[in-house]
C-alpha atoms as a PDB file:
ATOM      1  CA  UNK A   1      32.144  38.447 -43.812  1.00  0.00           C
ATOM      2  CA  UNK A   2      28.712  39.419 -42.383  1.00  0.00           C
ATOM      3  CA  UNK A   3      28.791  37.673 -38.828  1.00  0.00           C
ATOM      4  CA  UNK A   4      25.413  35.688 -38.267  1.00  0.00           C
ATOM      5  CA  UNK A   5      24.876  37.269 -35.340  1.00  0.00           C
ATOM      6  CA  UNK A   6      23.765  40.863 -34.711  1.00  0.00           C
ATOM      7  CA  UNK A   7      23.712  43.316 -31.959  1.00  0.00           C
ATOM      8  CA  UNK A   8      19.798  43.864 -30.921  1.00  0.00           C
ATOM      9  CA  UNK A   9      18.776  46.877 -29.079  1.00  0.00           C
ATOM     10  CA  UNK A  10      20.205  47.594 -25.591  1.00  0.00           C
ATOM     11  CA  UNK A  11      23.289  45.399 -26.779  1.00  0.00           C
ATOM     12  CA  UNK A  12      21.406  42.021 -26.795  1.00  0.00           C
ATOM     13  CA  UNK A  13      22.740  39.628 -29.163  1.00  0.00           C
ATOM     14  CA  UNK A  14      19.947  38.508 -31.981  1.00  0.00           C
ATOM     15  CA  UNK A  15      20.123  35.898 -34.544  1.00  0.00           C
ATOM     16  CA  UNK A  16      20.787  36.978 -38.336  1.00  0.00           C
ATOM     17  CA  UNK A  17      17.794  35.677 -41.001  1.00  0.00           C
ATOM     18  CA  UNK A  18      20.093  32.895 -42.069  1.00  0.00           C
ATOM     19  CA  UNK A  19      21.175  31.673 -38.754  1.00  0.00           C
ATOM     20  CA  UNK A  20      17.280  32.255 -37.533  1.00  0.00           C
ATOM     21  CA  UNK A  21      16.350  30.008 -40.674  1.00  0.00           C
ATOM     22  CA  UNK A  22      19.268  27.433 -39.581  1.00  0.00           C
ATOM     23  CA  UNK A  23      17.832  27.394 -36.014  1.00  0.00           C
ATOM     24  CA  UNK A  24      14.328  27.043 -37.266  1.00  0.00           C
ATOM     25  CA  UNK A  25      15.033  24.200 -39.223  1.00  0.00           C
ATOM     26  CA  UNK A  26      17.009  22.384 -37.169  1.00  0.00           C
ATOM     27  CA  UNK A  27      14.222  22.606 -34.527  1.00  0.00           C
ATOM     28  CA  UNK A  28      11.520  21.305 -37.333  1.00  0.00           C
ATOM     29  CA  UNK A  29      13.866  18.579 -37.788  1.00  0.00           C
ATOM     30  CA  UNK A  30      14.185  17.491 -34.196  1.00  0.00           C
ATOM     31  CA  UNK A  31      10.236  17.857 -33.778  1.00  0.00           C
ATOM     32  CA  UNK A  32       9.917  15.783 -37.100  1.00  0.00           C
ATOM     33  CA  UNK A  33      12.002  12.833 -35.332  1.00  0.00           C
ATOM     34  CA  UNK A  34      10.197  12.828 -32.337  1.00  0.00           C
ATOM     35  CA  UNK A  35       6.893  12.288 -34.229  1.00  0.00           C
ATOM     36  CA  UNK A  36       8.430   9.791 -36.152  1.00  0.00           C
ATOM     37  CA  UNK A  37       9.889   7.520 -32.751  1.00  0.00           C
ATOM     38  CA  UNK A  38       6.058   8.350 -30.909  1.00  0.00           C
ATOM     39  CA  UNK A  39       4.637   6.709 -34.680  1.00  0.00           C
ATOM     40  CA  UNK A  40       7.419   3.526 -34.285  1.00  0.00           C
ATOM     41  CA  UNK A  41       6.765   3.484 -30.976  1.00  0.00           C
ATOM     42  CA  UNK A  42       3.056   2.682 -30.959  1.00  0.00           C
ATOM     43  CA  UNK A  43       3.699   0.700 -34.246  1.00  0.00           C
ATOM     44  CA  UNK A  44       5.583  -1.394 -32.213  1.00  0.00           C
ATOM     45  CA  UNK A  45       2.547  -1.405 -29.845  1.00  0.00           C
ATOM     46  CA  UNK A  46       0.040  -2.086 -32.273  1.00  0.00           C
ATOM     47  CA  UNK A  47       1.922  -5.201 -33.047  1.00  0.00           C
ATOM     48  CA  UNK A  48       1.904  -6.717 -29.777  1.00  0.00           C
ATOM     49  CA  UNK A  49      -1.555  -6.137 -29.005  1.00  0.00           C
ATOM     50  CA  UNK A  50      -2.984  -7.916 -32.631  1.00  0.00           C
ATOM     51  CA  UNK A  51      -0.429 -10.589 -33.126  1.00  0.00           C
ATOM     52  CA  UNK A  52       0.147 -11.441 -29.332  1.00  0.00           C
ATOM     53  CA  UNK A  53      -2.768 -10.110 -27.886  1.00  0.00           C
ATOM     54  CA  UNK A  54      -0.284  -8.503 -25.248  1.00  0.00           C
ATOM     55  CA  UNK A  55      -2.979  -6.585 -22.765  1.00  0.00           C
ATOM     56  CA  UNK A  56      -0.423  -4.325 -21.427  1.00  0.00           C
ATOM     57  CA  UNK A  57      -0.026  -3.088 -25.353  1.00  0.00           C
ATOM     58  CA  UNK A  58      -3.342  -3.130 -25.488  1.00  0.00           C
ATOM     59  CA  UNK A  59      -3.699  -0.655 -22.293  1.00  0.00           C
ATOM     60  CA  UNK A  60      -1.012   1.293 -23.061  1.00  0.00           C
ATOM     61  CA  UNK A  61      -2.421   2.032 -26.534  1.00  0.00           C
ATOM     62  CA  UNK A  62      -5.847   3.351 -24.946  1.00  0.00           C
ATOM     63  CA  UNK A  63      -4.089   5.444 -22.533  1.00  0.00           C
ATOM     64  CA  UNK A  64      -2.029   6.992 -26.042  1.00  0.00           C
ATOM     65  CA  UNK A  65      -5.307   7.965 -27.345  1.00  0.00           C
ATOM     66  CA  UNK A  66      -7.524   9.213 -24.414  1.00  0.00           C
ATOM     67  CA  UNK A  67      -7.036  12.616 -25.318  1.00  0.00           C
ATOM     68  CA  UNK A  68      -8.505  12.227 -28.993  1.00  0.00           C
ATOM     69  CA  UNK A  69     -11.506  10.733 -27.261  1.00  0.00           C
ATOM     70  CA  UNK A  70     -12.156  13.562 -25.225  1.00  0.00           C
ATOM     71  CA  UNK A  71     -11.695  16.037 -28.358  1.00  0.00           C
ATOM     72  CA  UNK A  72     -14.567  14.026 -29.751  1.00  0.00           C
ATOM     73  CA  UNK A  73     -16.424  14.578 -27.359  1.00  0.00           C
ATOM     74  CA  UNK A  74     -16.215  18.405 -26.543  1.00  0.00           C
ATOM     75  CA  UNK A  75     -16.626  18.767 -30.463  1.00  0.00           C
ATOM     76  CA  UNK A  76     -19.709  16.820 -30.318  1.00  0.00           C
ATOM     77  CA  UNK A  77     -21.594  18.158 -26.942  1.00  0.00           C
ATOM     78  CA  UNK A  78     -20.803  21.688 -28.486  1.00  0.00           C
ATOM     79  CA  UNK A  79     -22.129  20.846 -31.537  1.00  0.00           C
ATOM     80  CA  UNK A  80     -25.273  19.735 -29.926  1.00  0.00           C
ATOM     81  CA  UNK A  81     -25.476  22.184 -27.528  1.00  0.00           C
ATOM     82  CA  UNK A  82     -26.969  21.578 -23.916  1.00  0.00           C
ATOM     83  CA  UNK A  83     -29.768  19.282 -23.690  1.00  0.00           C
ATOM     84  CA  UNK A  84     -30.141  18.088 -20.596  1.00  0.00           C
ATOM     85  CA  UNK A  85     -27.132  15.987 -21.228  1.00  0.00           C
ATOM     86  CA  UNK A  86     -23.822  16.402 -19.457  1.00  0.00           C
ATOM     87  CA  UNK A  87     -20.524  16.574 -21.043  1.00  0.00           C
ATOM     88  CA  UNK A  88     -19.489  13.922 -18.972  1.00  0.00           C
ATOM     89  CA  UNK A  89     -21.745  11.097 -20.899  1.00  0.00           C
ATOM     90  CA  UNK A  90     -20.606  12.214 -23.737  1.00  0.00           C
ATOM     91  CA  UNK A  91     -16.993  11.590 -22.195  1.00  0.00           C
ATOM     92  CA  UNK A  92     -17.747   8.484 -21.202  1.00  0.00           C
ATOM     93  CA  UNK A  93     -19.298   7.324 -24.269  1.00  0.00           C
ATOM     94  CA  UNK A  94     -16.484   8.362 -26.316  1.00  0.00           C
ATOM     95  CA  UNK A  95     -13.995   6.294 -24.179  1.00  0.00           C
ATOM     96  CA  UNK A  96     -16.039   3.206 -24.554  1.00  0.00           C
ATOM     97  CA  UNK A  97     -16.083   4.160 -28.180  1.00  0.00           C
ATOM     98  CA  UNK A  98     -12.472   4.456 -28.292  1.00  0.00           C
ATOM     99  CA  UNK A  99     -12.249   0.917 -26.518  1.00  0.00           C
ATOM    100  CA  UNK A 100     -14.594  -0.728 -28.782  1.00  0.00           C
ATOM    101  CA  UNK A 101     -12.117   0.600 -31.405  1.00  0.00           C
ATOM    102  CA  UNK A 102      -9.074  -0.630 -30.333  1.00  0.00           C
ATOM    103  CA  UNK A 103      -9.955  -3.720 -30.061  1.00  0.00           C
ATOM    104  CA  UNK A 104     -11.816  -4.196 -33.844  1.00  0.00           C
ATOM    105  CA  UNK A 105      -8.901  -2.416 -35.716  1.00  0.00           C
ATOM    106  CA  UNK A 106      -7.275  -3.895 -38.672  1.00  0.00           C
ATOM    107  CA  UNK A 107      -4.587  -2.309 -39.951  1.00  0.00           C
ATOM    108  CA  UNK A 108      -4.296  -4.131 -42.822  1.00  0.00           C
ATOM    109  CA  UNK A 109      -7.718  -2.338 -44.119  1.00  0.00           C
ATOM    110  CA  UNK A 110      -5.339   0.559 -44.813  1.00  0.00           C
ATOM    111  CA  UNK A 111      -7.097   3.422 -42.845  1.00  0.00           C
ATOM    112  CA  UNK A 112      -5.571   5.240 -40.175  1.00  0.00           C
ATOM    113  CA  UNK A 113      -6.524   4.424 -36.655  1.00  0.00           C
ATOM    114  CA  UNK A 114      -7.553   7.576 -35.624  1.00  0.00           C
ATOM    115  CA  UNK A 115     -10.019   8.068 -38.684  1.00  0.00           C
ATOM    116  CA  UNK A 116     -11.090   4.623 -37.803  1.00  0.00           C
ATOM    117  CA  UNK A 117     -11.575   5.314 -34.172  1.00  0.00           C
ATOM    118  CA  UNK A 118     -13.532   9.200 -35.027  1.00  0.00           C
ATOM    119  CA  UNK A 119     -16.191   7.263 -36.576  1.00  0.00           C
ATOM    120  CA  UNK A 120     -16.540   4.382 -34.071  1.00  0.00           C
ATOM    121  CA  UNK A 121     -16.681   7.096 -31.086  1.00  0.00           C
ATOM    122  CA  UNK A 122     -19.225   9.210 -33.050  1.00  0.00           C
ATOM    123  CA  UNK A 123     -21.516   6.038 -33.162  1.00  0.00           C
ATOM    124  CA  UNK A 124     -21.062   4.935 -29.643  1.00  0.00           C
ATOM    125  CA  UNK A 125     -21.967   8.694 -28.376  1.00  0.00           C
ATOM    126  CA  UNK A 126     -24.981   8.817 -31.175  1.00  0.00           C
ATOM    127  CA  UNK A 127     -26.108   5.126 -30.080  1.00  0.00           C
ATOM    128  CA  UNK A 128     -25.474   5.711 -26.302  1.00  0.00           C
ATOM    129  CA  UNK A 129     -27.333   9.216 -26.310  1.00  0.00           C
ATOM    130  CA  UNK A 130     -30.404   7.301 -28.031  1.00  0.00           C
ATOM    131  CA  UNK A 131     -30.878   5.521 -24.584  1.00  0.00           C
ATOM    132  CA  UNK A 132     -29.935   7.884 -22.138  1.00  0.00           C
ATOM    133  CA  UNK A 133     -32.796   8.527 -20.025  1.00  0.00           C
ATOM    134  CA  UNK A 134     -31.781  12.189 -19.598  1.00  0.00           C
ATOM    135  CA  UNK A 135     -31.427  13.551 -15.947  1.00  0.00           C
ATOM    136  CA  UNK A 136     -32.078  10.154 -14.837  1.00  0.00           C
ATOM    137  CA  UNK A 137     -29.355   8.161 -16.245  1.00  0.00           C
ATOM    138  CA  UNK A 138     -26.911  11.065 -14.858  1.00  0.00           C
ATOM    139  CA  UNK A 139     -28.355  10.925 -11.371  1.00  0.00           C
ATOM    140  CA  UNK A 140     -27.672   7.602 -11.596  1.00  0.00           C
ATOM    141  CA  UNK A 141     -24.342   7.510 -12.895  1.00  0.00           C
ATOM    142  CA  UNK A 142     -22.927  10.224 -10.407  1.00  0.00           C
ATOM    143  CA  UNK A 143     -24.774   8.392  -7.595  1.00  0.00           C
ATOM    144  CA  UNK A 144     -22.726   5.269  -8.796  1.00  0.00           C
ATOM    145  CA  UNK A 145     -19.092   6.957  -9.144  1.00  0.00           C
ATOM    146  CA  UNK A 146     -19.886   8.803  -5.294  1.00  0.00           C
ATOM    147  CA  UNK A 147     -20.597   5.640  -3.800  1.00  0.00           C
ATOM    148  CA  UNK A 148     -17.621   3.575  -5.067  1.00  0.00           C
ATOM    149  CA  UNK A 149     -15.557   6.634  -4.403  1.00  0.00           C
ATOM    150  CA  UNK A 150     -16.635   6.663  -0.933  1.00  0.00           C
ATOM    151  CA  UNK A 151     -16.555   2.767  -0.614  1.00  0.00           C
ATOM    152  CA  UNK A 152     -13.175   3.213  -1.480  1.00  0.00           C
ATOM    153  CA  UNK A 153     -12.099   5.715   0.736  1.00  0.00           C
ATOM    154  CA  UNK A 154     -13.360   3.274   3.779  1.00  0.00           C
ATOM    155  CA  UNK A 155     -12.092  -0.187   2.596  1.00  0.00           C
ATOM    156  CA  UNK A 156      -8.135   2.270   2.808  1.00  0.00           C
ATOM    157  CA  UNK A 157      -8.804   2.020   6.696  1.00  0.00           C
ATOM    158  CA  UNK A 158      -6.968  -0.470   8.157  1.00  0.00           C
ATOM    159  CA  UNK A 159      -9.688  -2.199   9.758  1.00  0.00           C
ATOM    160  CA  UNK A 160     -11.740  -1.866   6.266  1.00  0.00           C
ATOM    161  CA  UNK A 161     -14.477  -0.263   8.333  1.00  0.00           C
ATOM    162  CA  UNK A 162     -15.618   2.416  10.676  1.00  0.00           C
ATOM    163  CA  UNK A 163     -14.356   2.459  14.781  1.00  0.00           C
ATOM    164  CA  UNK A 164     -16.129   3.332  17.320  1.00  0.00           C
ATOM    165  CA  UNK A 165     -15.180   6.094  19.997  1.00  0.00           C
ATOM    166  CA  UNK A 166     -12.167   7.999  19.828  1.00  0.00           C
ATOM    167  CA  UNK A 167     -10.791   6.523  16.669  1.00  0.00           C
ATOM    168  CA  UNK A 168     -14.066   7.182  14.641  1.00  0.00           C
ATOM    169  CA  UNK A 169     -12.389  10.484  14.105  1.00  0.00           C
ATOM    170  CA  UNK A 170      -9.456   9.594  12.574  1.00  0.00           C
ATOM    171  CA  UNK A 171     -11.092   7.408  10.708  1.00  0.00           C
ATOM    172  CA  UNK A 172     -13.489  10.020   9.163  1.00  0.00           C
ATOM    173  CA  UNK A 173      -9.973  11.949   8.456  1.00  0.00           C
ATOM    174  CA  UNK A 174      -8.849   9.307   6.066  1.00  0.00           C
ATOM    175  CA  UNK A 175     -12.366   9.027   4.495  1.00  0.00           C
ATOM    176  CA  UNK A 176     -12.451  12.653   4.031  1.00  0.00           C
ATOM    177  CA  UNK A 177      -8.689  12.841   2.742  1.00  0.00           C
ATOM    178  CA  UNK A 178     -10.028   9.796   0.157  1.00  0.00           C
ATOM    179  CA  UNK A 179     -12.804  11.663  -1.265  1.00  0.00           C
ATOM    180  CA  UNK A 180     -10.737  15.170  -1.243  1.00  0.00           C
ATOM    181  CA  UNK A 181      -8.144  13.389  -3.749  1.00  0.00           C
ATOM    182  CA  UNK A 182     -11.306  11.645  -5.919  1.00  0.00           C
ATOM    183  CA  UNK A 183     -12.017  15.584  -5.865  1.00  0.00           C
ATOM    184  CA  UNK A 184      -8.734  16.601  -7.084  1.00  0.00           C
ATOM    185  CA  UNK A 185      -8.538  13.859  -9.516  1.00  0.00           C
ATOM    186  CA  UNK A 186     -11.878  14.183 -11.497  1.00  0.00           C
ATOM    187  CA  UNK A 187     -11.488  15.769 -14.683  1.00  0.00           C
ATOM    188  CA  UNK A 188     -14.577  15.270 -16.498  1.00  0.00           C
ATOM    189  CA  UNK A 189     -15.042  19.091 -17.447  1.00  0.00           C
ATOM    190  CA  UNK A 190     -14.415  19.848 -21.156  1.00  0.00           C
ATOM    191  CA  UNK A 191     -11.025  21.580 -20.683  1.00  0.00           C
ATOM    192  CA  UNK A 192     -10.116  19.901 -17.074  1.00  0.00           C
ATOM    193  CA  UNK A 193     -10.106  23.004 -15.228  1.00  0.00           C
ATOM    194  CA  UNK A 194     -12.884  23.358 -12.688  1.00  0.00           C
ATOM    195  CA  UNK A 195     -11.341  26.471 -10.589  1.00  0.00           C
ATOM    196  CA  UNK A 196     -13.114  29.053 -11.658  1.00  0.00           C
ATOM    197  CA  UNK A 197     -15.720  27.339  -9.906  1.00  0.00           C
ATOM    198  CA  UNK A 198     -14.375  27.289  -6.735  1.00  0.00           C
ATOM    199  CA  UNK A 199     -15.684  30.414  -4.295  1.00  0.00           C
ATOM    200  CA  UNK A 200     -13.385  33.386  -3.681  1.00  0.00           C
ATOM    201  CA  UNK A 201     -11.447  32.535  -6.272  1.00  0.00           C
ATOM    202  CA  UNK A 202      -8.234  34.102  -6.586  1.00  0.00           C
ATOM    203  CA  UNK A 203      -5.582  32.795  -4.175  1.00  0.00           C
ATOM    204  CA  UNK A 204      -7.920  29.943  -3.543  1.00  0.00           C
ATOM    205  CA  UNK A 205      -8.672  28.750  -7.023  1.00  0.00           C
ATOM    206  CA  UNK A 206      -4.423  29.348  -7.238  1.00  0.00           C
ATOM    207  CA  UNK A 207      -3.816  26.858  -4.328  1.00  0.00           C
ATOM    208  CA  UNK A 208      -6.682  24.076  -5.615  1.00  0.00           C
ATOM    209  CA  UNK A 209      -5.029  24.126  -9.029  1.00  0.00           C
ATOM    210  CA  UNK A 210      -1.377  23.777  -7.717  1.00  0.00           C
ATOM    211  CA  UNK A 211      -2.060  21.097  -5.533  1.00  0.00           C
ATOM    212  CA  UNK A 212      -4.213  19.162  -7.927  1.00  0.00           C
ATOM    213  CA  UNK A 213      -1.506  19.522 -10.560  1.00  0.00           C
ATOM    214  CA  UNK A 214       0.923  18.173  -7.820  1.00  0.00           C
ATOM    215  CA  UNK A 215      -1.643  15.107  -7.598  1.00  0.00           C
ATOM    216  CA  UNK A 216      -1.468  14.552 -11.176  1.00  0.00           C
ATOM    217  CA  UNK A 217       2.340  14.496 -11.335  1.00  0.00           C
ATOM    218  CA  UNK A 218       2.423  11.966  -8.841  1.00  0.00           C
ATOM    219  CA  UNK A 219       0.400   9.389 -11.369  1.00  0.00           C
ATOM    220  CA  UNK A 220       3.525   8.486 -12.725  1.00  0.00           C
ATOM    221  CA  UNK A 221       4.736   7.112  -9.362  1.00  0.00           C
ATOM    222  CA  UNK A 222       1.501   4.753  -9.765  1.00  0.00           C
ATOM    223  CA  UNK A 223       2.278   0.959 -11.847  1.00  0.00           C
ATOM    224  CA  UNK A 224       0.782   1.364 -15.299  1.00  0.00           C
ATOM    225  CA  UNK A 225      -2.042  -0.549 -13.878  1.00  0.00           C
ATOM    226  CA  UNK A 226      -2.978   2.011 -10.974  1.00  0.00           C
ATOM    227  CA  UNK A 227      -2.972   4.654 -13.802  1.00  0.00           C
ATOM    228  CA  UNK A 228      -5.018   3.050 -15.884  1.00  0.00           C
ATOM    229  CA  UNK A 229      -7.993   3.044 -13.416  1.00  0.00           C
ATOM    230  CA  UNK A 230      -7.518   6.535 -11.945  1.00  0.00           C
ATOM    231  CA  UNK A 231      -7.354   7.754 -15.186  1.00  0.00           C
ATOM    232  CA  UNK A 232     -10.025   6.014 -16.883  1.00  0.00           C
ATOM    233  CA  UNK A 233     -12.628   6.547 -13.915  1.00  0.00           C
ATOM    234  CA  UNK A 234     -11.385  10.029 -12.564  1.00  0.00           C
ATOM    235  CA  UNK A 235     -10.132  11.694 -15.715  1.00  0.00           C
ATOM    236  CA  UNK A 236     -12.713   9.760 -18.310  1.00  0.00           C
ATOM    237  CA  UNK A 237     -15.383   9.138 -16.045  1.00  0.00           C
ATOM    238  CA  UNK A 238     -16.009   5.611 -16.085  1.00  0.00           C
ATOM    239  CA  UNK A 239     -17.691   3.461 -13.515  1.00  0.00           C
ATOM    240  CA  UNK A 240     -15.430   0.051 -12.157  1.00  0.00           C
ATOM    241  CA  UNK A 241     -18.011  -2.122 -13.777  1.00  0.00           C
ATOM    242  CA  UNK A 242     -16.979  -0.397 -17.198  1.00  0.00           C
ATOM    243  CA  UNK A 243     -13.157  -0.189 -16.151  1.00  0.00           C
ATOM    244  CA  UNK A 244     -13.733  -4.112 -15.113  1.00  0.00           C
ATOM    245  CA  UNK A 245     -14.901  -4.544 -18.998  1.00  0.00           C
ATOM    246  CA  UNK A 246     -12.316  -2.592 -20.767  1.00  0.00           C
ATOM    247  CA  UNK A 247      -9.466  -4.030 -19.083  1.00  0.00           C
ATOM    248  CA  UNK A 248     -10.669  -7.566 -19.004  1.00  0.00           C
ATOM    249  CA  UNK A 249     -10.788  -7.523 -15.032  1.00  0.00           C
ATOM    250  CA  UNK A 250     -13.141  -8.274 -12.361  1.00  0.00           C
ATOM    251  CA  UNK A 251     -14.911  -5.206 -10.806  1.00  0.00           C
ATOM    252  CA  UNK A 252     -13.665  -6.164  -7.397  1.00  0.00           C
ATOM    253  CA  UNK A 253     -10.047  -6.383  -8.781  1.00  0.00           C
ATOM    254  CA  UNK A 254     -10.749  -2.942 -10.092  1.00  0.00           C
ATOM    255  CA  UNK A 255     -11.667  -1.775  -6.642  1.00  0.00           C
ATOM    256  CA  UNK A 256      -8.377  -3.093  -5.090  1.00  0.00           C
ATOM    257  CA  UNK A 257      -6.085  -1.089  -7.774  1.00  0.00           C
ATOM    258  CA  UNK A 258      -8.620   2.116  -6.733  1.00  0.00           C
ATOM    259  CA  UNK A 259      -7.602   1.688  -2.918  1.00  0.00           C
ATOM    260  CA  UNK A 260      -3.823   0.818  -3.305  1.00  0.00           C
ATOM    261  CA  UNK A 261      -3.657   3.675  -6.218  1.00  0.00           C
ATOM    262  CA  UNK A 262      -5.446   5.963  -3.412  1.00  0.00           C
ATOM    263  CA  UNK A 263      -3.147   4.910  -0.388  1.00  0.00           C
ATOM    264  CA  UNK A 264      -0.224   5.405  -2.383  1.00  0.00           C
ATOM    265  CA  UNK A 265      -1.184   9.006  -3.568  1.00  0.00           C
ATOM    266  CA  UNK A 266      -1.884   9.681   0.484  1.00  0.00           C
ATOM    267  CA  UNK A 267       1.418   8.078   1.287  1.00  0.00           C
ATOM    268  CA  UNK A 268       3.447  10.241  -1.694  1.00  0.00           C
ATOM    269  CA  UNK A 269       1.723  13.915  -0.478  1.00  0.00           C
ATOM    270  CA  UNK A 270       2.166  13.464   2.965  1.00  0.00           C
ATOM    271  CA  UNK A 271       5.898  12.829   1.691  1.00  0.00           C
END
């Protein structure tokens, strides 16, 4: 009997075709049942957000499908080319499409959610590019995110304000380790890698990426709701008055997740 495995070069052992074809399978198989749980999971999801109008479902199910919306969008601002129009609008957009989405969809119509959801984000990037005052409306918009980052980085101060003497700078040190993490954080670049931007690359652009992935594995030490805003305003670019909106919140409330979500990520790194 032909044994099913086989010596490879430099004595290495190597599976035989039918063991290969075994091993193959068994991996298509496992793959197969993971897709399946992920479908029953949201399902299950899907269910508690239309019959029970559970907002953590609801959340939870927007989070699942960020990544589709930002597919939309790169295939779109490619499509279109640059026109004095960042990628990030078209990010946003296509979250606020995927929103909108969410909360129309009726299952019982029999289409898929994500064929639903292509066409809904398509019209709210279409519609929303229709009134975009160009350079204007981005100005604007980045002006907006800077100062509620920076608001945020001073209302983490104990005090919730500025010292004077001495202590002013420390507290410019926890302003300035604020912003540096809203730096680390934002993502809204096509493919969410912005080193190649950063000067002397190499060893540098090594050491920014590393530590920003280390920021980004310590999301999950966030509560579902601190994830939610830092990745819907870093990572999807949203303003807190549109966060407020989507998550049925009030802006201020919004700003309170930003700062705890902040402190905590301070707290967990200097860990």
């Amino acid at each position: 009997m032909v044994s099913a495995l086989v010596t490879a070069p430099y004595g290495a052992p190597e599976l035989g075709p039918a063991a290969a074809r075994q091993s193959l399978s068994s991996a298509e198989e496992t793959a197969a049942q993971q897709r399946q749980l992920q479908r029953d999971i949201e399902a299950g999801l899907w269910r508690r957000h239309i019959e029970q109008q559970d907002a953590e479902a609801r959340e939870r199910i927007i989070m699942l499908h960020l990544p589709y919306a930002r597919v939309i969008a790169t295939g779109l601002f490619c499509r279109h080319g640059y026109h004095g129009i960042e990628f990030a609008e078209y990010l946003q957009l296509a979250t606020l499409g995927l929103i909108e989405a969410v909360d129309r969809y009726d299952p019982t119509r029999g289409a898929q959610f994500r064929t639903y959801a292509h066409r809904r984000m398509q019209g709210t990037i279409h519609d929303g590019l229709e009134h975009i005052s160009e350079q204007q409306e981005q100005l604007a918009l980045k002006r907006r995110l800077v100062a509620e980052r920076i608001a945020a980085a001073k209302a983490a101060l104990p005090a919730g304000k500025l010292h004077d003497g001495p202590a002013l700078m420390e507290d410019m040190a926890e302003v300035a380790v604020g912003l540096m993490l809203g730096f680390m954080l934002d993502g809204t670049g096509m493919y969410q890698d912005d080193t190649a931007g950063i000067p002397d690359g190499g060893y540098r652009a090594l050491c920014f990426k590393q530590e920003r992935q280390r920021v980004l594995d310590l999301l999950g030490q966030l509560t579902q709701r601190e994830q939610s805003v830092i990745r819907l305003h870093y990572l999807q670019g949203l303003p807190f008055e549109s966060i407020a909106r989507s998550l049925a919140l009030t802006k201020g409330r919004i700003s309170q997740l930003h700062e705890q979500a902040l402190r905590k990520l301070r707290l967990l790194l200097g860990a």
